[in-house]
C-alpha atoms as a PDB file:
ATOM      1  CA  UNK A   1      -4.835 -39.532   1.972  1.00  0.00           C
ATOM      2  CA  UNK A   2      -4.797 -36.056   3.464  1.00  0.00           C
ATOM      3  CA  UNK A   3      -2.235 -34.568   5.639  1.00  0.00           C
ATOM      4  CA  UNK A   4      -2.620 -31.571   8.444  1.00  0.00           C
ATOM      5  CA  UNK A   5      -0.164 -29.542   9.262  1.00  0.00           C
ATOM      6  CA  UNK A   6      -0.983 -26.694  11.644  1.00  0.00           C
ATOM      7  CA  UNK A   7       1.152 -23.639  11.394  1.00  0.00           C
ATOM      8  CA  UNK A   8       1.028 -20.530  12.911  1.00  0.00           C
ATOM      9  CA  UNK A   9      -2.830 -18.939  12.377  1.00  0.00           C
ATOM     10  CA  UNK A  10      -3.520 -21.315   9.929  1.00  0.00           C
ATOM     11  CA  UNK A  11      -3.875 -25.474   8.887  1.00  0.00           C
ATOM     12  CA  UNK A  12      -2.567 -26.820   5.845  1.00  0.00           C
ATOM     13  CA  UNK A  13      -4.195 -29.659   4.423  1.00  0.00           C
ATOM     14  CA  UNK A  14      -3.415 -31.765   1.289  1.00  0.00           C
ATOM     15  CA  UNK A  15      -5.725 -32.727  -0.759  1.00  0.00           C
ATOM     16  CA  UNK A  16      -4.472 -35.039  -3.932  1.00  0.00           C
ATOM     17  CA  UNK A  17      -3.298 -32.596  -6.031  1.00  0.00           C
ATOM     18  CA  UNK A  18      -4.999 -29.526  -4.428  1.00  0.00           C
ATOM     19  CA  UNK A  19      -3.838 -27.586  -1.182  1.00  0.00           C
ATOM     20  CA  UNK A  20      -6.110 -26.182   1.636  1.00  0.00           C
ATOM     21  CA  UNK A  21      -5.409 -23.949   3.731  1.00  0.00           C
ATOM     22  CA  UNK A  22      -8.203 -22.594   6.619  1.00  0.00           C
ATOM     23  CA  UNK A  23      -7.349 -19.469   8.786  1.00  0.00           C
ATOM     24  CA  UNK A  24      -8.124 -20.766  12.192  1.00  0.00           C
ATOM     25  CA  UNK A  25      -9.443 -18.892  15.649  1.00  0.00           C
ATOM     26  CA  UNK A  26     -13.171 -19.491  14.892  1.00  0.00           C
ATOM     27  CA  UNK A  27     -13.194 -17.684  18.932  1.00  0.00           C
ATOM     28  CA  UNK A  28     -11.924 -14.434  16.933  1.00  0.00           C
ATOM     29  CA  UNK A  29     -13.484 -14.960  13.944  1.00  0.00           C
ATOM     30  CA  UNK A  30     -10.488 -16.101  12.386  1.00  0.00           C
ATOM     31  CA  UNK A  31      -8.938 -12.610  12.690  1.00  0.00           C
ATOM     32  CA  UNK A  32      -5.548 -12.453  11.017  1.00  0.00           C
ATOM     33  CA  UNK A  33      -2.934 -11.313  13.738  1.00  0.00           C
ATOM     34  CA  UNK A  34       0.400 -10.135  12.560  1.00  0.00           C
ATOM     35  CA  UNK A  35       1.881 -13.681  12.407  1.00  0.00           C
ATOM     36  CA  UNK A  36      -1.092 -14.087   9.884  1.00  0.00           C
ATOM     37  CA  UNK A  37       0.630 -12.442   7.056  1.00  0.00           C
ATOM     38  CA  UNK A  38       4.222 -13.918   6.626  1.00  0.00           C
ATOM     39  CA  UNK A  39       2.579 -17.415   7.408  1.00  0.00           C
ATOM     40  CA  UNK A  40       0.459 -17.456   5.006  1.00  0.00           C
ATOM     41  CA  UNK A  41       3.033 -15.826   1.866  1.00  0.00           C
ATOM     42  CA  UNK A  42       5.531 -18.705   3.440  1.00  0.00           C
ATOM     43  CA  UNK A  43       2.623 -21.402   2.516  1.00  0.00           C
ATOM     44  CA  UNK A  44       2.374 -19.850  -1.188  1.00  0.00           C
ATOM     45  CA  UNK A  45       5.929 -20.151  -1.711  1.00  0.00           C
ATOM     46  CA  UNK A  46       6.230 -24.120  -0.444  1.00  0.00           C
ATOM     47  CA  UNK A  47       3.509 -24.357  -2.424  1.00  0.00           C
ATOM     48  CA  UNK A  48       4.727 -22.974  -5.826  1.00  0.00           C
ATOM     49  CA  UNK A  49       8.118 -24.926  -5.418  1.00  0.00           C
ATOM     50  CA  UNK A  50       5.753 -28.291  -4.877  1.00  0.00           C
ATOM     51  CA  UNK A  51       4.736 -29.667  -8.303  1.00  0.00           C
ATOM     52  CA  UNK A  52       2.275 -32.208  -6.270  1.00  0.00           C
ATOM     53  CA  UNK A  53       0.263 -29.015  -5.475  1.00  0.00           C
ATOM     54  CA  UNK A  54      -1.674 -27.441  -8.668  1.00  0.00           C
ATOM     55  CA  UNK A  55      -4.358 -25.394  -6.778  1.00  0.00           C
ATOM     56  CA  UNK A  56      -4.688 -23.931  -3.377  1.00  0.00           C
ATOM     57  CA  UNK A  57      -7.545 -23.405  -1.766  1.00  0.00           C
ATOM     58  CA  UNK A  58      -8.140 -20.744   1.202  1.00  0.00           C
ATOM     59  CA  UNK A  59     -11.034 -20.990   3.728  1.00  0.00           C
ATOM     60  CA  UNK A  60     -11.981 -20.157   7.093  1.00  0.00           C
ATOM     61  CA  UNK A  61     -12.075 -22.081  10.289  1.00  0.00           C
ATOM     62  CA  UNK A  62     -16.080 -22.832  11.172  1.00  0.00           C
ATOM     63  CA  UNK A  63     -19.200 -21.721   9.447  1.00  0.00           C
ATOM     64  CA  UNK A  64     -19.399 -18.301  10.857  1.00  0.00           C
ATOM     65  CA  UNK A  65     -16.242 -16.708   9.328  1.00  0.00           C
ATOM     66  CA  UNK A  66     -13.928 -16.390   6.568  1.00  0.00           C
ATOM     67  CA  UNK A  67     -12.191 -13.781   8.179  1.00  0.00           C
ATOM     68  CA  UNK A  68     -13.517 -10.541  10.074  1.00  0.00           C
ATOM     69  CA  UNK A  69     -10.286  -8.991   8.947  1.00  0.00           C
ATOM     70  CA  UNK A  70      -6.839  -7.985  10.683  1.00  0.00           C
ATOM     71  CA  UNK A  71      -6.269  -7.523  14.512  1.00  0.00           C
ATOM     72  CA  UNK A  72      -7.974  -4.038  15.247  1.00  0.00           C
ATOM     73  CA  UNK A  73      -6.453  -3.684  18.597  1.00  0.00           C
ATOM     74  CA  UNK A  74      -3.299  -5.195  17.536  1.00  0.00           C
ATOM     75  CA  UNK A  75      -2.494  -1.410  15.454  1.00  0.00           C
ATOM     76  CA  UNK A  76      -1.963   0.387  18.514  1.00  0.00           C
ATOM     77  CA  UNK A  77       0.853  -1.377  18.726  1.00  0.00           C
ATOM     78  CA  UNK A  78       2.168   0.431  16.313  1.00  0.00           C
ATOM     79  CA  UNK A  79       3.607   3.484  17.889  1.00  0.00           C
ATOM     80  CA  UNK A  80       5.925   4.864  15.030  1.00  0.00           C
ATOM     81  CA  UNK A  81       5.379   5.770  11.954  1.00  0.00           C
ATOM     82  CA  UNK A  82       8.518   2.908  10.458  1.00  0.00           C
ATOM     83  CA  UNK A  83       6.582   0.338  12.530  1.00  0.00           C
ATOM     84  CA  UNK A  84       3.245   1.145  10.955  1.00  0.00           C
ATOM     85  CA  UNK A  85       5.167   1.199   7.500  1.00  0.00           C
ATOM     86  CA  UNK A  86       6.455  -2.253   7.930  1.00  0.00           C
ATOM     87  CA  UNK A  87       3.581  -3.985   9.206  1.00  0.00           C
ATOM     88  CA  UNK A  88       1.037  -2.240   6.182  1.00  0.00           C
ATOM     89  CA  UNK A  89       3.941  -3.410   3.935  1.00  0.00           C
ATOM     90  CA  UNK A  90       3.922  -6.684   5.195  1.00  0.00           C
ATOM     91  CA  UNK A  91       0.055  -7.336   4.621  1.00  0.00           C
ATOM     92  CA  UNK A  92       0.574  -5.937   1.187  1.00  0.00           C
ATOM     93  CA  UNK A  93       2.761  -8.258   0.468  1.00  0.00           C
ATOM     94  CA  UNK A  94       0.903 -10.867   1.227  1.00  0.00           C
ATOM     95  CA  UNK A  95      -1.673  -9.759  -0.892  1.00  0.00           C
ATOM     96  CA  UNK A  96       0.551  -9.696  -3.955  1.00  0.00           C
ATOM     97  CA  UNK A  97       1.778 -12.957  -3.207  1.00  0.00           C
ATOM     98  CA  UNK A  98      -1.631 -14.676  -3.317  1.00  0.00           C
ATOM     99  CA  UNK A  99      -2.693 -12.332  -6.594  1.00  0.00           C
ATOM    100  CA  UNK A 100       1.113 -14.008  -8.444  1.00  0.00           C
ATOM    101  CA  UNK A 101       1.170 -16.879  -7.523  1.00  0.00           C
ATOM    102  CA  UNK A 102       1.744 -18.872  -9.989  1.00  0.00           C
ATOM    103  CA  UNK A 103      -0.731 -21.387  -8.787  1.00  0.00           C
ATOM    104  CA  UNK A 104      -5.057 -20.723  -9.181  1.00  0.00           C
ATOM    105  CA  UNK A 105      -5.721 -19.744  -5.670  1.00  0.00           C
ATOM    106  CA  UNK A 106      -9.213 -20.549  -4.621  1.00  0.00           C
ATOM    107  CA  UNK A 107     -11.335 -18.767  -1.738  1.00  0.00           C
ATOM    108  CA  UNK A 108     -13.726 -20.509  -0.315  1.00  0.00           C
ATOM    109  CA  UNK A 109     -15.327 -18.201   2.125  1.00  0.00           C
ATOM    110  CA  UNK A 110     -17.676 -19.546   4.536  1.00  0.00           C
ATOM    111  CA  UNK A 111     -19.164 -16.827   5.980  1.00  0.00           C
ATOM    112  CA  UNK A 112     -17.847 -13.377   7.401  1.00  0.00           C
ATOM    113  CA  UNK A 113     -15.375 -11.518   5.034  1.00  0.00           C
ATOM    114  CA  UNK A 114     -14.390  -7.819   6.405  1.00  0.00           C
ATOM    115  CA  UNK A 115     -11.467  -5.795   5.867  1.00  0.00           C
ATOM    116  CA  UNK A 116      -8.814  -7.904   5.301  1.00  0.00           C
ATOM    117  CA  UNK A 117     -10.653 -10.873   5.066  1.00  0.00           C
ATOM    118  CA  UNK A 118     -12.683  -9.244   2.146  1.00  0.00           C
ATOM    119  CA  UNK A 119      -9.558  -7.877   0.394  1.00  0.00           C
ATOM    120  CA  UNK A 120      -7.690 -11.425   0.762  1.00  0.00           C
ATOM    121  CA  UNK A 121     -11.002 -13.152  -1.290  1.00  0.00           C
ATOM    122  CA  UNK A 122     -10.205 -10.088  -3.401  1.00  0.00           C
ATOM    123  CA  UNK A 123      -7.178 -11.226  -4.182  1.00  0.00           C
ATOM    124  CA  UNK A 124      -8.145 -14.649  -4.858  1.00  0.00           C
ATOM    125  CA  UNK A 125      -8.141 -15.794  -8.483  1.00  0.00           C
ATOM    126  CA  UNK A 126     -11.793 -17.408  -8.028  1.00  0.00           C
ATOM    127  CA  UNK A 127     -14.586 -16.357  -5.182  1.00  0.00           C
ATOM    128  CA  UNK A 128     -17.041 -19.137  -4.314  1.00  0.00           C
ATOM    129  CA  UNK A 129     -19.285 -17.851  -1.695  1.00  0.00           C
ATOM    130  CA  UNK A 130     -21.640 -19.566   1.104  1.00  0.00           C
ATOM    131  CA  UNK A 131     -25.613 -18.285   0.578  1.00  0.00           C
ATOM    132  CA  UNK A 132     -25.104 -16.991   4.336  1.00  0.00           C
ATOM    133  CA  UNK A 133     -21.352 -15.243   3.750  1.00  0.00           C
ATOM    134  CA  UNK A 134     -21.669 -11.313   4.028  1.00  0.00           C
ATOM    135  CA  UNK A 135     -18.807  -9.335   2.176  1.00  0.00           C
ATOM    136  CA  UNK A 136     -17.263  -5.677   3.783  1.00  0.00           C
ATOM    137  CA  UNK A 137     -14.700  -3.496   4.100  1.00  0.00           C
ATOM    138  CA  UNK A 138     -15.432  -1.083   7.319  1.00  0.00           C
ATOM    139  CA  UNK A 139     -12.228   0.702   7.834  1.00  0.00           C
ATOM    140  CA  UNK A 140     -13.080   3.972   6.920  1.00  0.00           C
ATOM    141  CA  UNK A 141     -15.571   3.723  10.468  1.00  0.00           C
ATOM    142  CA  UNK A 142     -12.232   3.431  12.464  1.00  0.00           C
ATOM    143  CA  UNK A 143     -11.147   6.473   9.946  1.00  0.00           C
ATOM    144  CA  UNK A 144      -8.292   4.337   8.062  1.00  0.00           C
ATOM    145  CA  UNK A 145      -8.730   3.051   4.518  1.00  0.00           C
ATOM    146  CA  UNK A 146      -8.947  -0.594   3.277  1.00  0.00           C
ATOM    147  CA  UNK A 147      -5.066  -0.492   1.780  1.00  0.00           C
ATOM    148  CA  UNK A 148      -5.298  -3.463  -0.522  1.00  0.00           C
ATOM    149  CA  UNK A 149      -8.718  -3.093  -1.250  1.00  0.00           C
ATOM    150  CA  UNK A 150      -8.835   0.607  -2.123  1.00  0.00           C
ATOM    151  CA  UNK A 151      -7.076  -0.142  -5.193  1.00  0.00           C
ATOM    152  CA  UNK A 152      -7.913  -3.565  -6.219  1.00  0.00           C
ATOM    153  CA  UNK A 153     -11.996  -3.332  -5.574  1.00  0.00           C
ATOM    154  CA  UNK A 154     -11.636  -1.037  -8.273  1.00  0.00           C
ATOM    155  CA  UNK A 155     -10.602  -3.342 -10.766  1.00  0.00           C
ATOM    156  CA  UNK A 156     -13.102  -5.888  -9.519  1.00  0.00           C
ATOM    157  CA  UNK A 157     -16.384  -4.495  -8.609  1.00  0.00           C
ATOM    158  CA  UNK A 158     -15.913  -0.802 -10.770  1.00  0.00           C
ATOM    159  CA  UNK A 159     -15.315   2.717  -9.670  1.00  0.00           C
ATOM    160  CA  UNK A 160     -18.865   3.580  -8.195  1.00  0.00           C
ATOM    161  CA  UNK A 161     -19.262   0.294  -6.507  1.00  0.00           C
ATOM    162  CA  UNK A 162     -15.841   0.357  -4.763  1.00  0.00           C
ATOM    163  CA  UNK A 163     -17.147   3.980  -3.580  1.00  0.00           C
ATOM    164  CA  UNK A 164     -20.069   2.617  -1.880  1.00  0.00           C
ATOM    165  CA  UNK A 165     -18.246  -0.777  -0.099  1.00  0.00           C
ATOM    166  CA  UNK A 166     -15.322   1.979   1.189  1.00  0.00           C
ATOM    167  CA  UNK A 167     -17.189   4.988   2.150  1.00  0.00           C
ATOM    168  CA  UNK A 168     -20.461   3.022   3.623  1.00  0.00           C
ATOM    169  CA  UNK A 169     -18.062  -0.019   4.997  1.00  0.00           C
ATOM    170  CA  UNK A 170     -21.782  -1.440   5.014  1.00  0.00           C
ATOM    171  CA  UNK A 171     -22.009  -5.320   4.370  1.00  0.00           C
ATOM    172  CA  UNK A 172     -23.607  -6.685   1.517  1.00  0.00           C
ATOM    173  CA  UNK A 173     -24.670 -10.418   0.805  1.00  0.00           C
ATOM    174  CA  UNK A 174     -23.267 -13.020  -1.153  1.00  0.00           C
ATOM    175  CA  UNK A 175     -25.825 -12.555  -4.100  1.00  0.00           C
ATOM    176  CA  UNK A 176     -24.828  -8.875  -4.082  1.00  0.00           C
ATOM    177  CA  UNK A 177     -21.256  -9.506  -4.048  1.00  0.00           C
ATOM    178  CA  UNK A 178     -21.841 -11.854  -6.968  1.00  0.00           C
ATOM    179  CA  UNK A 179     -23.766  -9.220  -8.928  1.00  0.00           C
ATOM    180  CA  UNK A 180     -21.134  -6.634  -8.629  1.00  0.00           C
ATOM    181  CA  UNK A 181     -18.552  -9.310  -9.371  1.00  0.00           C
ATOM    182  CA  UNK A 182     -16.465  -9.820  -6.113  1.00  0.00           C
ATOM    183  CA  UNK A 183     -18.290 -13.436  -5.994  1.00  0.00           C
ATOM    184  CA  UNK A 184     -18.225 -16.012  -8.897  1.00  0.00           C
ATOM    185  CA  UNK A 185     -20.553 -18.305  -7.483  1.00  0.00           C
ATOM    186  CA  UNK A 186     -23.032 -18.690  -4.479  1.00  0.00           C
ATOM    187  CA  UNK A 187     -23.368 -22.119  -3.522  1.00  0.00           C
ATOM    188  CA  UNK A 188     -26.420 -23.210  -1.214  1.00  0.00           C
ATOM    189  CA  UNK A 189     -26.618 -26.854  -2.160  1.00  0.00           C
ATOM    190  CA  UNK A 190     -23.715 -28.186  -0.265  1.00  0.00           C
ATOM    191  CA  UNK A 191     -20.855 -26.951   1.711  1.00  0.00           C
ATOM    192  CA  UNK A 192     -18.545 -23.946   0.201  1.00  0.00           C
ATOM    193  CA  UNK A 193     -15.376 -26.241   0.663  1.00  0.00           C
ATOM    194  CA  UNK A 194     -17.068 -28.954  -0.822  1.00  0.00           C
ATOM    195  CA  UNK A 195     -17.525 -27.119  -4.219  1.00  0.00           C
ATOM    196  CA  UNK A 196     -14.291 -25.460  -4.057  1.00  0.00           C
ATOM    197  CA  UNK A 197     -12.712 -29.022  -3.781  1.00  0.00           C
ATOM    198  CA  UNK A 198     -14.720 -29.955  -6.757  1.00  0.00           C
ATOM    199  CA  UNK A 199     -13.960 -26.517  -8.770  1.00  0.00           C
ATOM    200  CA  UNK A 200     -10.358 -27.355  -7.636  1.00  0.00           C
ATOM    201  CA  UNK A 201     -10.095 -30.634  -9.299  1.00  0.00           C
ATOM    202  CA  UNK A 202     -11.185 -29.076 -12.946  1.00  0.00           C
ATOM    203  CA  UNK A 203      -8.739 -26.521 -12.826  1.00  0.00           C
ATOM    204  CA  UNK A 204      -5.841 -29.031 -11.711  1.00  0.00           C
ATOM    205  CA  UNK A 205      -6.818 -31.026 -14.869  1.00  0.00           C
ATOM    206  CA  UNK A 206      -6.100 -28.531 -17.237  1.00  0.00           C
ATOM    207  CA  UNK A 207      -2.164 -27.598 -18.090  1.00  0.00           C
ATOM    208  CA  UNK A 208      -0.359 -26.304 -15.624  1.00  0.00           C
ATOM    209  CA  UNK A 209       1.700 -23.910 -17.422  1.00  0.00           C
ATOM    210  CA  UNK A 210      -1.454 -22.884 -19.678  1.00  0.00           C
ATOM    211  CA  UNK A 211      -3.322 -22.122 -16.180  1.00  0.00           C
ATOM    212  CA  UNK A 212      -0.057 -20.336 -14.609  1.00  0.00           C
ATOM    213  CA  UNK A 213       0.720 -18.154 -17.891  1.00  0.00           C
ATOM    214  CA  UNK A 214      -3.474 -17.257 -18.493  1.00  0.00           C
ATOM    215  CA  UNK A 215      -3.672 -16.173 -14.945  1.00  0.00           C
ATOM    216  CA  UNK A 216      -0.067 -13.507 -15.166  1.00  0.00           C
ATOM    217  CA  UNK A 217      -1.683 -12.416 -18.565  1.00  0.00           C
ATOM    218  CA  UNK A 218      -4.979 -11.626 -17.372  1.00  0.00           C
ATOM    219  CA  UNK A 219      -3.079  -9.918 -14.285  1.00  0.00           C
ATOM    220  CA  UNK A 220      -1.274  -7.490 -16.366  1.00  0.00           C
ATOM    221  CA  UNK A 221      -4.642  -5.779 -17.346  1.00  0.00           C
ATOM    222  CA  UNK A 222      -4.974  -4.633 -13.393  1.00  0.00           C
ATOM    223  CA  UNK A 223      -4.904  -0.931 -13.271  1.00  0.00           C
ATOM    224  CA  UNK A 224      -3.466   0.120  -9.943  1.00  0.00           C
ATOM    225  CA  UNK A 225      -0.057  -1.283  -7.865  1.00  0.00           C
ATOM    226  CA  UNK A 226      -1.235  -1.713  -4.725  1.00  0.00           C
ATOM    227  CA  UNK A 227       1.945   0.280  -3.417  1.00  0.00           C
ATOM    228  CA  UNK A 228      -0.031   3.214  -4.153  1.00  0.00           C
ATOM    229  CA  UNK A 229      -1.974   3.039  -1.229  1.00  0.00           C
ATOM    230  CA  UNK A 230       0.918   2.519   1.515  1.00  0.00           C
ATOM    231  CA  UNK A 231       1.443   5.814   2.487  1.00  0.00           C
ATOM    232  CA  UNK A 232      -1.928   6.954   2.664  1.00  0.00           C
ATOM    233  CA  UNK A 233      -2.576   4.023   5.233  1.00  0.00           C
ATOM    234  CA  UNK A 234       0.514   4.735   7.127  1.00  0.00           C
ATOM    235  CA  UNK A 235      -0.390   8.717   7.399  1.00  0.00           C
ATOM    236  CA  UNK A 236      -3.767   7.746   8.603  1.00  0.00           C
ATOM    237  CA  UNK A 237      -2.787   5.078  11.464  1.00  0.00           C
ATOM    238  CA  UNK A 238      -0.972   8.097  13.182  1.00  0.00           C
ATOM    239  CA  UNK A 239      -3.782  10.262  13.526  1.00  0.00           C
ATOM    240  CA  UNK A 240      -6.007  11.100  16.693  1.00  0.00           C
ATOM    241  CA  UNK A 241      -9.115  10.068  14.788  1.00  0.00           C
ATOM    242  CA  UNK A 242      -7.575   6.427  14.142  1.00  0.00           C
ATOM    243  CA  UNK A 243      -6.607   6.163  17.596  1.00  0.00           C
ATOM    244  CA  UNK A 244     -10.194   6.958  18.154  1.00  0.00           C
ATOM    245  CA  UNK A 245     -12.126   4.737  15.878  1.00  0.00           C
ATOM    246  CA  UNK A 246      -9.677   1.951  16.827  1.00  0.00           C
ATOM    247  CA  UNK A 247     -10.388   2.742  20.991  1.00  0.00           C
ATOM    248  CA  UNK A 248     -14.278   2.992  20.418  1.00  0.00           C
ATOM    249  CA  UNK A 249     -14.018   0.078  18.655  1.00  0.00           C
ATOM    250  CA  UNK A 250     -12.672  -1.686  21.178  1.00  0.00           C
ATOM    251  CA  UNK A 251     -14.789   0.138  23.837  1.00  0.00           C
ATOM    252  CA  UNK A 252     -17.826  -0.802  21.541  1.00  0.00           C
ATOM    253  CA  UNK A 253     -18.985   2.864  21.090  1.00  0.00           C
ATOM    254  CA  UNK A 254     -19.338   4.974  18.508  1.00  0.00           C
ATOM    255  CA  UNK A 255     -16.355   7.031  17.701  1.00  0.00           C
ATOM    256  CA  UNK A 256     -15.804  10.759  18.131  1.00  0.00           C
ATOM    257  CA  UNK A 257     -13.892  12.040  15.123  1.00  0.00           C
ATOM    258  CA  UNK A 258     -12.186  15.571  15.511  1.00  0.00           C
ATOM    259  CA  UNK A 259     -10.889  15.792  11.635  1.00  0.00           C
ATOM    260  CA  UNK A 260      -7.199  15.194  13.384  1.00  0.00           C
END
């Protein structure tokens, strides 16, 4: 028997042994807002302290969207630079709390993955992808950087590759993002969830400690902290051009840089 619990941006659901959790606002395509982050990094930590749970699953509210990414006019509400600090600090966290955790955590995405939407699959210890989910990470158009992702992609998809996603911000397809590695799997036969439930159950039949210990070994081979990247994102939210790429985005132009 499954249980819902609706928090704060998100539903938790349980599963038997495994725990699902779907970012909800389909209206915004599940856009994470700045309640997003310390919601979700509060449902990791329940969830390592519960030995019931021995996967978790993430997914997307719909079939449009994983996520199109964090709350683009939400930054101007950052007007200093401590402010801008705290909040880039608090996705980052987040991040590193789904790339520890001590549990296999699964993304299911169902669609649309940009910025941070992208970045969290990236974090992800396994990506199963929908045939019709499109992978991106477009910040450099609003002239900020993809914090998370500008280190990690490396690791993933390779130097060159990362270049292209972060420089183009173009969209590729799920067979592309499997190629490159970002995706394990692209699953067409039935829905994403579906498989990840199924992918779910053979990992939460294996040891948990063997599964918990493989996954902080492999982790130690990652290259970059994602700290790295903090002040570089910070620096860039207080210039003119952000303000600009963030207005025309909102405007739905295309932005005027000035190199400021």
């Amino acid at each position: 028997m499954s249980e819902l619990v609706t928090e704060s941006d998100l539903t938790v659901e349980q599963k038997g042994s495994i725990l699902v959790v779907t970012m909800t606002g389909r209206e915004r395509m599940n856009a994470q807002r700045r309640s997003f982050w310390p919601a979700l990094r509060s449902i990791l930590l329940q969830a390592e302290s519960d030995s019931s749970t021995s996967v978790i699953v993430i997914t997307g509210e719909g079939d449009k969207a994983f996520s199109a990414g964090g709350d683009i006019i939400g930054y101007r509400q950052l007007t200093t630079t401590d402010q801008r600090r705290e909040f880039i600090v608090d996705c980052m966290r987040t991040f590193e709390a789904v790339e520890t955790c001590t549990k296999p955590v699964i993304a299911a995405v169902n669609g649309v993955a940009a910025g941070g939407g992208c970045e969290l699959a990236a974090a992800c210890d396994i990506v199963l992808a929908a045939a019709h989910a499109r992978f991106a990470v477009p910040e450099t158009r609003l002239s900020l950087v993809p914090g998370f992702g500008v280190t990690r992609l490396v690791d993933i998809v390779g130097v060159s590759f990362a270049k292209y996603l972060i420089l183009t911000g173009e969209f590729i397809d799920a067979p592309t993002a499997q190629r490159v590695g970002l995706v394990h799997e692209v699953v067409s036969d039935v829905p994403v969830l579906e498989r990840a439930l199924v992918v779910a159950e053979k990992i939460a039949g294996v040891g948990p400690l063997a599964s918990s210990t493989a996954k902080a070994l492999v982790n130690r081979g990652l290259n970059t902290s994602y700290l790295s990247s903090v002040d570089a994102v910070v620096m860039l939210q207080g210039t003119n051009d952000a303000e600009e790429g963030i207005r025309a985005f909102e405007e739905r132009r295309k932005p005027k840089f000035s190199r400021t």
